[in-house]
N, C-alpha and C. Protein backbone atom coordinates (compact mmCIF):
# COMPACT_ATOMS: atom_id res chain seq x y z
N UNK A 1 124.14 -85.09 198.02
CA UNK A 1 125.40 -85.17 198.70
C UNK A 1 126.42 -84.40 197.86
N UNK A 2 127.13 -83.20 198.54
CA UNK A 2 128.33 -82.75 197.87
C UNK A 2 129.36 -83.15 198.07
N UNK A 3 130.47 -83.37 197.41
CA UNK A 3 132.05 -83.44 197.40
C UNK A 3 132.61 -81.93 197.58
N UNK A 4 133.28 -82.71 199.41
CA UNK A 4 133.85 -81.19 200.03
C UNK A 4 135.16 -81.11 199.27
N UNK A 5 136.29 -81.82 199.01
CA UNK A 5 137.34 -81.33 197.76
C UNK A 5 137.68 -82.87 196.91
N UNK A 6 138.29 -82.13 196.03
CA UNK A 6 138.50 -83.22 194.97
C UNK A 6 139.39 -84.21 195.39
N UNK A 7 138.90 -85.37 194.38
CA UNK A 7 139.85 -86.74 194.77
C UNK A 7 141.50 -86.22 194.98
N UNK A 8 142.25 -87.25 196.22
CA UNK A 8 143.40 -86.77 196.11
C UNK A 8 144.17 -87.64 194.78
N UNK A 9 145.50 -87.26 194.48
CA UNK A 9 146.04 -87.85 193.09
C UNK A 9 147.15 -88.64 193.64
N UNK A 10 145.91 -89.77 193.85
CA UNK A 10 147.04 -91.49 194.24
C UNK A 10 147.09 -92.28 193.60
N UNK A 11 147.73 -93.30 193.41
CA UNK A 11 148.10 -94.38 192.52
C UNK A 11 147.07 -95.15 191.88
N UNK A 12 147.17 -95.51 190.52
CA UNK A 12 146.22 -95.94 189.84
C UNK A 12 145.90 -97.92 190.90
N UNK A 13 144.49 -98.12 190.27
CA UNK A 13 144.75 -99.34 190.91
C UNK A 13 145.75 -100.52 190.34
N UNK A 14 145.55 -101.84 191.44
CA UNK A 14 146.80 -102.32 190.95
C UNK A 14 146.63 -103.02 189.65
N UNK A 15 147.81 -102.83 189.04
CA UNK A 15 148.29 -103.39 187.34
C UNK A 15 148.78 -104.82 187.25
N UNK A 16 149.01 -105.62 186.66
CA UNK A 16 149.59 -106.80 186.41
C UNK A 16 150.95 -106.61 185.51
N UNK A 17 152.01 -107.47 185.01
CA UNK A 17 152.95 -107.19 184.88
C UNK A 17 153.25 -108.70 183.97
N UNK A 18 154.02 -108.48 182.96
CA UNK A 18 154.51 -109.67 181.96
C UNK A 18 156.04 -109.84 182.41
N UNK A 19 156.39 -111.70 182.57
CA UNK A 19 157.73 -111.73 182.69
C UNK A 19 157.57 -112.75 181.63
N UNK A 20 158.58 -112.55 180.70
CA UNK A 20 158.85 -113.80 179.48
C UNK A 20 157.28 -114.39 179.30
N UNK A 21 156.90 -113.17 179.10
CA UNK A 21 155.28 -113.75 178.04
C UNK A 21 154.20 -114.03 178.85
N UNK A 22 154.82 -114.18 180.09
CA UNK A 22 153.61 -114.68 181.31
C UNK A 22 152.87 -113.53 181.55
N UNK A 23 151.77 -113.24 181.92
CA UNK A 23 150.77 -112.03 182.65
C UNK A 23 151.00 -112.38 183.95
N UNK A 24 151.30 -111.68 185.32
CA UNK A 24 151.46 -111.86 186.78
C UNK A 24 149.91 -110.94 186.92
N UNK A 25 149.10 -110.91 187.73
CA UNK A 25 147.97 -110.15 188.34
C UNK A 25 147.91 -110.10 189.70
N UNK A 26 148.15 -108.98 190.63
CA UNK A 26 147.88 -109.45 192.24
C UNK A 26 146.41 -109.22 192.55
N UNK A 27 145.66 -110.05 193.49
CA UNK A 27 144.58 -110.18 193.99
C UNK A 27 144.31 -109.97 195.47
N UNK A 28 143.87 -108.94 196.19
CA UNK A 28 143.55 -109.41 197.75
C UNK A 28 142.30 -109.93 198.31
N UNK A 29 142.03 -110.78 198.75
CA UNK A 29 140.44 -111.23 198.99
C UNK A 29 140.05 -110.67 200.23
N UNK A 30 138.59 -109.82 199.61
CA UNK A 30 138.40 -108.67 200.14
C UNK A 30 136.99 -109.43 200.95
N UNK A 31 136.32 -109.33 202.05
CA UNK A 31 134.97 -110.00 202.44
C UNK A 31 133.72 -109.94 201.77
N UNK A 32 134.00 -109.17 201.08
CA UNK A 32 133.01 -109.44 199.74
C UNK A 32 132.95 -110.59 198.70
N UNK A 33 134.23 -111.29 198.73
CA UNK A 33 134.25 -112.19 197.93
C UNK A 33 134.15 -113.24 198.55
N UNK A 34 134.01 -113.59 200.13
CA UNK A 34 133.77 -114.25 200.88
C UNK A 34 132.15 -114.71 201.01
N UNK A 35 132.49 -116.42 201.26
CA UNK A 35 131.20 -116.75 202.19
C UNK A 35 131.28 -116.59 204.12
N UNK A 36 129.63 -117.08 204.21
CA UNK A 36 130.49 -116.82 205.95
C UNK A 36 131.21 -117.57 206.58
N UNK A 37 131.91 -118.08 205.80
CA UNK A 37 132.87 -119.15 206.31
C UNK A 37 134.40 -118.31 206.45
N UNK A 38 134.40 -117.04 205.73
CA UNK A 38 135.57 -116.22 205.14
C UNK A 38 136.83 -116.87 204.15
N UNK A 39 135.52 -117.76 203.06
CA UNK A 39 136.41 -118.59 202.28
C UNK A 39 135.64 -117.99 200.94
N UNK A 40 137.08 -118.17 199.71
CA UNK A 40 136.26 -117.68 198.85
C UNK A 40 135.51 -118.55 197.70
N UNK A 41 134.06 -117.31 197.55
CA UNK A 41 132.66 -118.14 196.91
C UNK A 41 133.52 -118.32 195.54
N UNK A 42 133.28 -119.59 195.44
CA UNK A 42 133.60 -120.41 194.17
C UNK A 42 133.40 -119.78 192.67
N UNK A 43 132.49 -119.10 192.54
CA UNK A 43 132.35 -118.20 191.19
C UNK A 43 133.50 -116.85 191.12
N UNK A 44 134.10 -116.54 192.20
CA UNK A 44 134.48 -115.32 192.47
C UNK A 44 136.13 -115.79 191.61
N UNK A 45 136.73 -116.86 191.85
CA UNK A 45 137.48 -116.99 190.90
C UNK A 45 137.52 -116.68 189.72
N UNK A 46 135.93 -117.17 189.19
CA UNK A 46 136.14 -116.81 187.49
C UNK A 46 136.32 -114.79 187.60
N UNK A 47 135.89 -114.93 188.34
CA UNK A 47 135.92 -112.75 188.28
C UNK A 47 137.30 -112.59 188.48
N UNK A 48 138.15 -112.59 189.27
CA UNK A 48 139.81 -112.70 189.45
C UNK A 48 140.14 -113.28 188.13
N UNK A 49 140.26 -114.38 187.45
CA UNK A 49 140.45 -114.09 186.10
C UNK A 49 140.26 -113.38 185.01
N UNK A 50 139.10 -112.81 185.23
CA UNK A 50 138.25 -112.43 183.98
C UNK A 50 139.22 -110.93 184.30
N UNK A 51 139.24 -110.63 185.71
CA UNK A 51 139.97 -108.96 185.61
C UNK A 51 141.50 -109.37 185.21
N UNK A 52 142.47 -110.48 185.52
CA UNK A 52 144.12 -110.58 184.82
C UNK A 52 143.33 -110.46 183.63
N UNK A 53 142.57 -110.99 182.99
CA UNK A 53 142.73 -111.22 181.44
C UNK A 53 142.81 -110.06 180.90
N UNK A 54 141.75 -109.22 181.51
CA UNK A 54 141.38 -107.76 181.00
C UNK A 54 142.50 -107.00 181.42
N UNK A 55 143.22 -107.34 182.11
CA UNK A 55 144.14 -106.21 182.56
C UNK A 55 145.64 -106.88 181.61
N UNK A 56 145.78 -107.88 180.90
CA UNK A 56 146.56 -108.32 180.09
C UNK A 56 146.88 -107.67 178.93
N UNK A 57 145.03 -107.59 178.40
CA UNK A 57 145.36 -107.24 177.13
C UNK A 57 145.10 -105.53 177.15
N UNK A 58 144.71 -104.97 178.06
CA UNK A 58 145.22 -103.43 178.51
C UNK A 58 146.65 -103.36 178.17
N UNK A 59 147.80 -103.83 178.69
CA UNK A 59 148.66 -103.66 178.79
C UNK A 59 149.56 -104.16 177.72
N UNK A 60 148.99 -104.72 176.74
CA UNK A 60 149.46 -105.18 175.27
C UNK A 60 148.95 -103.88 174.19
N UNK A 61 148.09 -103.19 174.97
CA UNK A 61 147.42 -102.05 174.00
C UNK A 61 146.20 -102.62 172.99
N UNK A 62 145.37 -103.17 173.99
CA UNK A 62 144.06 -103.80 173.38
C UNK A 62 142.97 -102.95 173.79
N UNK A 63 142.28 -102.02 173.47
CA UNK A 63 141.66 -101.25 174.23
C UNK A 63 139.94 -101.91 173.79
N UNK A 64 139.58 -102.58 174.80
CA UNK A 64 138.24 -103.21 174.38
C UNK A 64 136.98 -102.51 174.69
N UNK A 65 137.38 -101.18 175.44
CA UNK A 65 135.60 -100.53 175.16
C UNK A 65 135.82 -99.64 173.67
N UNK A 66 136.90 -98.83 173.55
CA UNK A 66 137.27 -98.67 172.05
C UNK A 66 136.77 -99.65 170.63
N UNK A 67 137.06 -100.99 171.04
CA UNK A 67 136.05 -102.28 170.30
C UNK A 67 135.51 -102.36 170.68
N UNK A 68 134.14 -101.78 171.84
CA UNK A 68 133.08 -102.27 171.69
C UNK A 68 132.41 -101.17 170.95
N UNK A 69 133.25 -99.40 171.26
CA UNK A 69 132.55 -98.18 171.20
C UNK A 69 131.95 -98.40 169.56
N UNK A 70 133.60 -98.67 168.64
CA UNK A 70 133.45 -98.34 167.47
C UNK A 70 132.62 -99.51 166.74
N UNK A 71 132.35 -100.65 167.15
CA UNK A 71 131.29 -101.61 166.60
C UNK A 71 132.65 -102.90 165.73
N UNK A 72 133.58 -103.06 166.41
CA UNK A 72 134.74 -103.30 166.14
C UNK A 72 134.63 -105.41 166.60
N UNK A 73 133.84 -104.89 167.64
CA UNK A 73 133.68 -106.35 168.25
C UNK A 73 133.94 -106.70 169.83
N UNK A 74 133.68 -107.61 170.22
CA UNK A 74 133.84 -107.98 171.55
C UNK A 74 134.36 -109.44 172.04
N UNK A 75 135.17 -109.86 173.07
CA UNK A 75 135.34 -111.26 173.38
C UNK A 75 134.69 -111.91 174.15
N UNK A 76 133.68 -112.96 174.04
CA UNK A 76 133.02 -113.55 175.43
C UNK A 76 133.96 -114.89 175.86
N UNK A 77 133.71 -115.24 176.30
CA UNK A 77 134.17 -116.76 177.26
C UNK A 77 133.33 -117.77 176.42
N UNK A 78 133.79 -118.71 176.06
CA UNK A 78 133.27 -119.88 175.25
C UNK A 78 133.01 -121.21 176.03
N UNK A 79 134.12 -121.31 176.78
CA UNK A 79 134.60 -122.72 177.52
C UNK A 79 135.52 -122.36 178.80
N UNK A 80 135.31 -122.70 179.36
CA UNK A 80 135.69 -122.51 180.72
C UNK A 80 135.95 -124.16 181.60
N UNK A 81 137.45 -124.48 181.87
CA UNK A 81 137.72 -125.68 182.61
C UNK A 81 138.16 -125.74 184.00
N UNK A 82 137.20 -125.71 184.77
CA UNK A 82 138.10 -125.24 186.21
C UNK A 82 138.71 -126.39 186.92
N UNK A 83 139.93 -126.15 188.11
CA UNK A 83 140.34 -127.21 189.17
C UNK A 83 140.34 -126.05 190.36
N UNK A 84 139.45 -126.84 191.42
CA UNK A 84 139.78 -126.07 192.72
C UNK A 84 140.54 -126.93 193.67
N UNK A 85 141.40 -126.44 194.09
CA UNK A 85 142.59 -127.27 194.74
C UNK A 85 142.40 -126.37 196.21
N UNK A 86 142.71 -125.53 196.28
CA UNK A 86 142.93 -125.40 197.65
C UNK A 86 142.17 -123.60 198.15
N UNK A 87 141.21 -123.85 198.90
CA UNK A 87 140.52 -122.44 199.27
C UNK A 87 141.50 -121.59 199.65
N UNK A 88 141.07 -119.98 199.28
CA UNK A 88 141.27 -119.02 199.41
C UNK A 88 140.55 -118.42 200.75
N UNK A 89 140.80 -117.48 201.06
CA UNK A 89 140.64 -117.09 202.16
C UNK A 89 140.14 -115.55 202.56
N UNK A 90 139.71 -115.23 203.63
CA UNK A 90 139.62 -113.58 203.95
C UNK A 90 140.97 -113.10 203.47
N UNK A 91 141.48 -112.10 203.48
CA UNK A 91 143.17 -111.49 203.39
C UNK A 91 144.04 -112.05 202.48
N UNK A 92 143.08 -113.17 202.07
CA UNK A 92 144.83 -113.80 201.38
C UNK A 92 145.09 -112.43 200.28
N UNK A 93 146.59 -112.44 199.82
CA UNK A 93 147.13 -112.25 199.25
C UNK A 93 147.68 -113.10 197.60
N UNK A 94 146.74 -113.08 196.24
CA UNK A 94 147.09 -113.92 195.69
C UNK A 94 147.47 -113.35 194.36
N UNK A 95 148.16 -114.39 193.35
CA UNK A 95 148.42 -113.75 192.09
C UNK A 95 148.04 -114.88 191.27
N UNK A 96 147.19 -114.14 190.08
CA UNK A 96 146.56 -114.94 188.80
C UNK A 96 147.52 -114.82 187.94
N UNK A 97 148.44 -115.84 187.17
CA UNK A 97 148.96 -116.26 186.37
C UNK A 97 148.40 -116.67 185.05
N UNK A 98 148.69 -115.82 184.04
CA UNK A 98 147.84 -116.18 182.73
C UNK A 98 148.78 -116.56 181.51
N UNK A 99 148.57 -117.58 180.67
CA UNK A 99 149.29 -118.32 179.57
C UNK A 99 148.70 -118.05 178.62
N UNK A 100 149.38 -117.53 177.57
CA UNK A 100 148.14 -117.57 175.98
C UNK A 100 148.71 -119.35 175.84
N UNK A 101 148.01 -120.57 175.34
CA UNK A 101 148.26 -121.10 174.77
C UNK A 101 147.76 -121.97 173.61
N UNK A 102 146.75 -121.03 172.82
CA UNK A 102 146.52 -121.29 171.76
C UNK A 102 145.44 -120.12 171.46
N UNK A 103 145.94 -119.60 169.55
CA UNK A 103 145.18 -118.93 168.98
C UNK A 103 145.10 -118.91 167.73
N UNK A 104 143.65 -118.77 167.44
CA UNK A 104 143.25 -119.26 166.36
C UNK A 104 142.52 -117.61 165.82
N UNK A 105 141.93 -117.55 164.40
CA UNK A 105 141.23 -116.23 164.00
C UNK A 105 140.66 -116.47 164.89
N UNK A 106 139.60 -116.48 165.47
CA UNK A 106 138.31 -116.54 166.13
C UNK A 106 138.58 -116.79 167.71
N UNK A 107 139.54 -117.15 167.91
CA UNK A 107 139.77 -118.16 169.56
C UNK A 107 141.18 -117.10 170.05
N UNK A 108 140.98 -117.57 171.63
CA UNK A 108 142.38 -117.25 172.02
C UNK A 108 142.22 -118.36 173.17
N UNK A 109 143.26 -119.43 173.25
CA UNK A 109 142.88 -120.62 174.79
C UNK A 109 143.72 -119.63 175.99
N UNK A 110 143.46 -119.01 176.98
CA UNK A 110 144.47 -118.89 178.20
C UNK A 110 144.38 -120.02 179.58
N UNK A 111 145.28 -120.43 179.13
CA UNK A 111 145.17 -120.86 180.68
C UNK A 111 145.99 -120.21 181.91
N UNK A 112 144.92 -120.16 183.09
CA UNK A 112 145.21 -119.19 184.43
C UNK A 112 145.47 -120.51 185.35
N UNK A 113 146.04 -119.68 186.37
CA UNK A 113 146.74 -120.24 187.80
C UNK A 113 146.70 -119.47 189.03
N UNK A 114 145.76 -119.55 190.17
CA UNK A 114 145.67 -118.54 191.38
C UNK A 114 146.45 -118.92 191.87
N UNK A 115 147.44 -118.15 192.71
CA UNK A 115 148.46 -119.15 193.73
C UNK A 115 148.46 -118.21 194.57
N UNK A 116 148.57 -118.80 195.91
CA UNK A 116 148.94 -117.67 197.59
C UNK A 116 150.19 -118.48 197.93
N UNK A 117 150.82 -117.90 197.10
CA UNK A 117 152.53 -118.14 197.48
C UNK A 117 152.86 -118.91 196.51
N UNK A 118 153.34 -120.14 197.01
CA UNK A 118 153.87 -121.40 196.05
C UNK A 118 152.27 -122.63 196.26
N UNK A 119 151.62 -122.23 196.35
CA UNK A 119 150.20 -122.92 196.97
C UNK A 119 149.41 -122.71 195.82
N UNK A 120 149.41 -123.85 194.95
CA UNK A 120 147.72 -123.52 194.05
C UNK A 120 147.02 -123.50 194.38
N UNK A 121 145.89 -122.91 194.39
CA UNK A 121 144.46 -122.30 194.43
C UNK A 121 143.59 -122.95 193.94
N UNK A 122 143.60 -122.29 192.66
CA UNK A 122 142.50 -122.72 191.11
C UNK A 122 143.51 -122.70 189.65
N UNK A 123 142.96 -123.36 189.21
CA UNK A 123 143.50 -123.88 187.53
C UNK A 123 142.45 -123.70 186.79
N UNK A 124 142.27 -123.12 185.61
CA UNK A 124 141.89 -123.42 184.44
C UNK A 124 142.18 -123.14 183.44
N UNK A 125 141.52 -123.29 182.20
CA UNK A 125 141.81 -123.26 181.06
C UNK A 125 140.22 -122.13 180.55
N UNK A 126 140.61 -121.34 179.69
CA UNK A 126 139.52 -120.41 179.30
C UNK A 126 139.82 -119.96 177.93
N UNK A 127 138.54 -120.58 177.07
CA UNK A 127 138.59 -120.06 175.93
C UNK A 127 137.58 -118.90 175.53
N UNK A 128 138.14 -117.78 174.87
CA UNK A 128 137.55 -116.58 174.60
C UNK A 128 137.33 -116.63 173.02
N UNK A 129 135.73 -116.32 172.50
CA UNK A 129 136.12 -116.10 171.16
C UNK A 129 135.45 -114.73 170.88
N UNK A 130 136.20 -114.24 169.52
CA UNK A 130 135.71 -112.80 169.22
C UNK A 130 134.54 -112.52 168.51
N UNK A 131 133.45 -112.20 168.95
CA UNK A 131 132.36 -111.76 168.58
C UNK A 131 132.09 -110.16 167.55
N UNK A 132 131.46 -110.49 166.65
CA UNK A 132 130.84 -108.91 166.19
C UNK A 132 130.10 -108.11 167.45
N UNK A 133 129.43 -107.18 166.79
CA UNK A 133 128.21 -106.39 167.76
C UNK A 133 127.05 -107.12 167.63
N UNK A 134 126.92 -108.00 166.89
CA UNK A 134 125.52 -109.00 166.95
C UNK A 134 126.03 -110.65 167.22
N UNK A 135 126.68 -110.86 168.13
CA UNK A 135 126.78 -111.82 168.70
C UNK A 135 127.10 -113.10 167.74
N UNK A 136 128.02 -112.16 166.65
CA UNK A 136 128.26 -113.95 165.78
C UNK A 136 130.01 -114.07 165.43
N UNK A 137 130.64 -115.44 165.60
CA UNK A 137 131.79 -115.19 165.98
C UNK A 137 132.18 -114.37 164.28
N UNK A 138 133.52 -113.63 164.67
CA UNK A 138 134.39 -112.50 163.60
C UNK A 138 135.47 -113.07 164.04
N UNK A 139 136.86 -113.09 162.95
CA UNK A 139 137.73 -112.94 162.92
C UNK A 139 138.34 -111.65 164.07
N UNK A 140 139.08 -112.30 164.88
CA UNK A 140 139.85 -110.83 165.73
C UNK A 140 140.60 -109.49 164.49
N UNK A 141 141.17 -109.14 164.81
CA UNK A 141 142.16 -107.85 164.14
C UNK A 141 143.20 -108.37 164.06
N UNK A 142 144.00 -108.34 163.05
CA UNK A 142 144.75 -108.95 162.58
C UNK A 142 146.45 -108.88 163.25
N UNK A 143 146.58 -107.57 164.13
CA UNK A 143 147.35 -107.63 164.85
C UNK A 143 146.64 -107.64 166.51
N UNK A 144 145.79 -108.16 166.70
CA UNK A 144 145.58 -108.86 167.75
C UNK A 144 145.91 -110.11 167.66
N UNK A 145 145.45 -110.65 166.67
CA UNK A 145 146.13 -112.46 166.52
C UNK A 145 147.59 -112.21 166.64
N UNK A 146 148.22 -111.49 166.18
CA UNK A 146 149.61 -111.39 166.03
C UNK A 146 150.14 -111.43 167.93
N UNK A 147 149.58 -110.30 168.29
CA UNK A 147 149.77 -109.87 169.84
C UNK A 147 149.79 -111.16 170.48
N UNK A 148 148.97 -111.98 170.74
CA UNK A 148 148.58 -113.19 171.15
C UNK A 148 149.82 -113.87 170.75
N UNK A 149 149.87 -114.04 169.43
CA UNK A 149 151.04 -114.95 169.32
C UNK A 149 152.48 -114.83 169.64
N UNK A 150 152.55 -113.72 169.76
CA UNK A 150 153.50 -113.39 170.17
C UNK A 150 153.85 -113.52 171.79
N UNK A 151 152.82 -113.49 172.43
CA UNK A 151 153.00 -113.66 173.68
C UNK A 151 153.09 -115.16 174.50
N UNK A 152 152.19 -115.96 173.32
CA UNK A 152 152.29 -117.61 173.27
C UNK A 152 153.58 -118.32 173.40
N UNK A 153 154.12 -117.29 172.22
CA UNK A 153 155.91 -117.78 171.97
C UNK A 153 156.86 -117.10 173.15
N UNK A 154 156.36 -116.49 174.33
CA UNK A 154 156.91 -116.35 175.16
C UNK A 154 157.32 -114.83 175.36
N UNK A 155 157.49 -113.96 174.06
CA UNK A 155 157.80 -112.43 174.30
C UNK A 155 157.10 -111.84 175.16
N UNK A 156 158.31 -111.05 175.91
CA UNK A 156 158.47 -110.18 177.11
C UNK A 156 157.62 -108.85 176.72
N UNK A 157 156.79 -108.21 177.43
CA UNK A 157 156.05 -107.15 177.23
C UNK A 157 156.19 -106.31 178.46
N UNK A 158 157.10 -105.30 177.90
CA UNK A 158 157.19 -104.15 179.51
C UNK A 158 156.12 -103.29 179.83
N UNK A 159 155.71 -103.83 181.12
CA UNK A 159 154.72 -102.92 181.75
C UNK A 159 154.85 -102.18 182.40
């Protein structure tokens, strides 16, 4: 298969945005993330988080395939606390809300919030810790702990 002309030059996809320390993320639920009920499959939340998180610390200037390229390290998910309150839907329109609220060398706790409007969704709490390239926890970078904390204490980060 050939490409008759090149991609046109449109807007990157969508970004998330910090107000007073908070991460905002928008989400649209696409039928892929649907069962056939056109409600969304229960795991698909943790993926809508897992992309605010990643798109958080993008935007703090965390570049994590850069840590994975240079052998620098990686973050997995440790603990994971979910609440499902109220299904999502085909179309909805939603935004993941992310909190640093606690970090340690090794740890970062966020807790997230899906909401379609003023309507909670899902709640949890997700702890990430920083791994080497052989899977044993490392101390983060020393101004990554910083980054984190700083964002804990509420500082504004323009995106």
């Amino acid at each position: 298969m050939s490409v008759s002309s090149p991609a046109p030059d449109l807007p990157l996809p969508a970004s998330g945005r910090f107000i007073g320390g908070v991460h905002y993320y928008p989400v649209r639920v696409f039928f892929e993330d649907t069962d056939t009920g056109g409600v969304v499959y229960h795991a698909n939340y943790l993926r809508y988080m897992e992309r605010a998180r990643s798109d958080m610390l993008r935007l703090v200037g965390i570049d994590q395939r850069a840590a994975l390229d240079d052998g620098i390290g990686v973050y997995a998910v440790t603990h994971v606390n979910l609440d499902y309150r109220q299904p999502a839907r085909l179309e909805d329109d939603l935004i993941i809300i992310s909190r640093v609220t606690a970090v340690s060398g090794v740890t970062v706790t966020i807790t997230q919030d899906i909401m379609r409007g003023n309507i909670p969704v899902t709640s949890g709490d997700i702890v990430v810790a920083f791994l080497s390239p052989q899977g044993r926890p490392k101390r983060q970078p020393k101004p990554w702990v910083t980054l984190f904390t700083r964002i804990a204490q509420g500082e504004d980060f323009h995106s």
